[in-house]
C-alpha atoms as a PDB file:
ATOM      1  CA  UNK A   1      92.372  95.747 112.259  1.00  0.00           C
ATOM      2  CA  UNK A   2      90.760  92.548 113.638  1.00  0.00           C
ATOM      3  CA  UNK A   3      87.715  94.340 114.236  1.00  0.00           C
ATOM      4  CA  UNK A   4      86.984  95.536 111.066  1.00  0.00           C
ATOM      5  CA  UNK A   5      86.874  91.977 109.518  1.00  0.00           C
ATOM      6  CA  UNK A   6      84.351  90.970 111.948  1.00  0.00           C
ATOM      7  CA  UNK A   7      81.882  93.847 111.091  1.00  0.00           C
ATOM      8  CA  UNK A   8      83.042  93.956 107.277  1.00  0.00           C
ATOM      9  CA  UNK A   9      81.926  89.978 106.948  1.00  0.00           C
ATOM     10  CA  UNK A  10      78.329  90.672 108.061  1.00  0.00           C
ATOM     11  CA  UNK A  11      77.731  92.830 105.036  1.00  0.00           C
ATOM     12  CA  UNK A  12      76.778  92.223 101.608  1.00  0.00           C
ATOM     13  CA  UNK A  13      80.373  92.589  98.901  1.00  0.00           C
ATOM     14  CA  UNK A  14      79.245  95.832  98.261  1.00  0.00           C
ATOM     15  CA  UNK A  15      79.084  97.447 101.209  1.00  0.00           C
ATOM     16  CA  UNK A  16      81.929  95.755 102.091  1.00  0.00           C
ATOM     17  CA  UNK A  17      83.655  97.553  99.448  1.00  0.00           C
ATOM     18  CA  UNK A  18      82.454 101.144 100.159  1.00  0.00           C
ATOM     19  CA  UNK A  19      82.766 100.323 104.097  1.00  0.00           C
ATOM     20  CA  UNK A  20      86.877  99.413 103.303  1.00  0.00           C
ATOM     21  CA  UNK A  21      87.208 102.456 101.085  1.00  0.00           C
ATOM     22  CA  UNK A  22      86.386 104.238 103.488  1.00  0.00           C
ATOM     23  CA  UNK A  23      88.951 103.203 106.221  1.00  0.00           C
ATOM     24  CA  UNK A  24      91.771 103.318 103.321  1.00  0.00           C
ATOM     25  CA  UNK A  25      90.902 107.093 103.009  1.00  0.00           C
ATOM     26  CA  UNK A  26      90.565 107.172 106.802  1.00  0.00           C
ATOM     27  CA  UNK A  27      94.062 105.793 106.780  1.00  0.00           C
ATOM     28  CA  UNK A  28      95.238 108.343 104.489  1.00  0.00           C
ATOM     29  CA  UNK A  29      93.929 111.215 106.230  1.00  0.00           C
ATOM     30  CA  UNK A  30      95.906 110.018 109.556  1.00  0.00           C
ATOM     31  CA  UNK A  31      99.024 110.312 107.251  1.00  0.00           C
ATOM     32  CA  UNK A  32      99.908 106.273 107.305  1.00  0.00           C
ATOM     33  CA  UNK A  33     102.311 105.627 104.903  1.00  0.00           C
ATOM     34  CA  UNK A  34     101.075 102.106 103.902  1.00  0.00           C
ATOM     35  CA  UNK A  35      98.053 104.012 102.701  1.00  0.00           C
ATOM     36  CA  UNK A  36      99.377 106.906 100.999  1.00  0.00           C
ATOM     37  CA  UNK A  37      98.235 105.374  97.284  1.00  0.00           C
ATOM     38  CA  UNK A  38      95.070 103.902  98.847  1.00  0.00           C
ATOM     39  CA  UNK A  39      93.607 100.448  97.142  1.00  0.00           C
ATOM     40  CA  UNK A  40      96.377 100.664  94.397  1.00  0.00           C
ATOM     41  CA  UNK A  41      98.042  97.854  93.748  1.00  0.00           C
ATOM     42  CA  UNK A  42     101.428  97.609  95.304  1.00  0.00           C
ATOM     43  CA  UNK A  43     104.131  94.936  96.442  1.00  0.00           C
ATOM     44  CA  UNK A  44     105.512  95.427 100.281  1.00  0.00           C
ATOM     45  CA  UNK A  45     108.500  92.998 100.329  1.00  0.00           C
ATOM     46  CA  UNK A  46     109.677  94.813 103.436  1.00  0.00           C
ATOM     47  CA  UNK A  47     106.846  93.331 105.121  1.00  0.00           C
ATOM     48  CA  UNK A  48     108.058  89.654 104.872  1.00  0.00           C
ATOM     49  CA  UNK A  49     110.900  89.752 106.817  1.00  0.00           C
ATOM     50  CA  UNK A  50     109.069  91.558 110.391  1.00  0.00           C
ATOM     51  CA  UNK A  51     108.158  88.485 111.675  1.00  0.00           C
ATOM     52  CA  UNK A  52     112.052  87.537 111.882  1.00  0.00           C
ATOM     53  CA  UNK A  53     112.974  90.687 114.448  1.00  0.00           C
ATOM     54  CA  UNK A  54     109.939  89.410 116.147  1.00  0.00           C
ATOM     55  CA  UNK A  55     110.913  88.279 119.834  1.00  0.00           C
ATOM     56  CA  UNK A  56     108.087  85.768 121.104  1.00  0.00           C
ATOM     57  CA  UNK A  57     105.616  84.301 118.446  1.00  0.00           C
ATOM     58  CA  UNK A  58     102.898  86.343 117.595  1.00  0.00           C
ATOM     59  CA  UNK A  59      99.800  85.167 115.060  1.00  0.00           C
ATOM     60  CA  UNK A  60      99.826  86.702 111.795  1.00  0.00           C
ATOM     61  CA  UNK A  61      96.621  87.448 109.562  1.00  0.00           C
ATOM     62  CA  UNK A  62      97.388  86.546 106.023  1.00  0.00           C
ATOM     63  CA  UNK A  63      96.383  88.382 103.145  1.00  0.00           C
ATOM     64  CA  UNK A  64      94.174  91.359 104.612  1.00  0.00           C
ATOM     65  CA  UNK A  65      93.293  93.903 102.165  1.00  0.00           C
ATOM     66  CA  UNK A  66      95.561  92.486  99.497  1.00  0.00           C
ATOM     67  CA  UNK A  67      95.472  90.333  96.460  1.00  0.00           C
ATOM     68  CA  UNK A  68      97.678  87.406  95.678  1.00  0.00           C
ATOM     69  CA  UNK A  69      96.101  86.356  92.328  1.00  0.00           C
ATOM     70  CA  UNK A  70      95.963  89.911  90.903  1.00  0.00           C
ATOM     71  CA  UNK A  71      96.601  90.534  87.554  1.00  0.00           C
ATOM     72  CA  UNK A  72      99.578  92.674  88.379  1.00  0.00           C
ATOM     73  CA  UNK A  73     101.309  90.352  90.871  1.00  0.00           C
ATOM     74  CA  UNK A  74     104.296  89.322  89.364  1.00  0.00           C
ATOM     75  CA  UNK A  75     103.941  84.962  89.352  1.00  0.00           C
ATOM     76  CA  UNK A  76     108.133  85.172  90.506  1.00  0.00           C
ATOM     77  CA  UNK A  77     107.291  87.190  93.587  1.00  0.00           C
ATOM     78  CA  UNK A  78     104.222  85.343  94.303  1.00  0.00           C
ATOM     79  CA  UNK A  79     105.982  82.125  94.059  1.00  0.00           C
ATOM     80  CA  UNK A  80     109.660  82.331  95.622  1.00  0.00           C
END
């Protein structure tokens, strides 16, 4: 996943957005679950709790492929 921010960056918004469709529907194809509705908008809550069964530290990347200010995200979620 690393990876594909470092070549995404180095194009122009654009292609940035065909060149991340295209690894959502790659995604999709491989049968990944987190993927199964593509780019639309959904909440994860599951997600926020991983780091705690998480036995050494480990960096996280924040806010890949997601949207905090959409106009969807409920302003309770995003703020508790």
């Amino acid at each position: 996943m690393e990876s594909i921010s470092l070549v995404v960056t180095r194009f122009p918004p654009a292609v940035q957005i065909v060149m991340l469709k295209k690894f959502s529907l790659d995604k999709q194809a491989a049968g990944l679950p987190a993927y199964k509705e593509g780019f639309k908008f959904r909440l994860q809550p599951h997600h926020l709790t991983m780091p705690f069964s998480w036995k050494t530290p480990q960096m996280i990347f924040v806010n890949s492929m997601s949207d905090l200010f959409h106009e969807n995200m409920d302003y309770d979620y995003r703020y508790s």
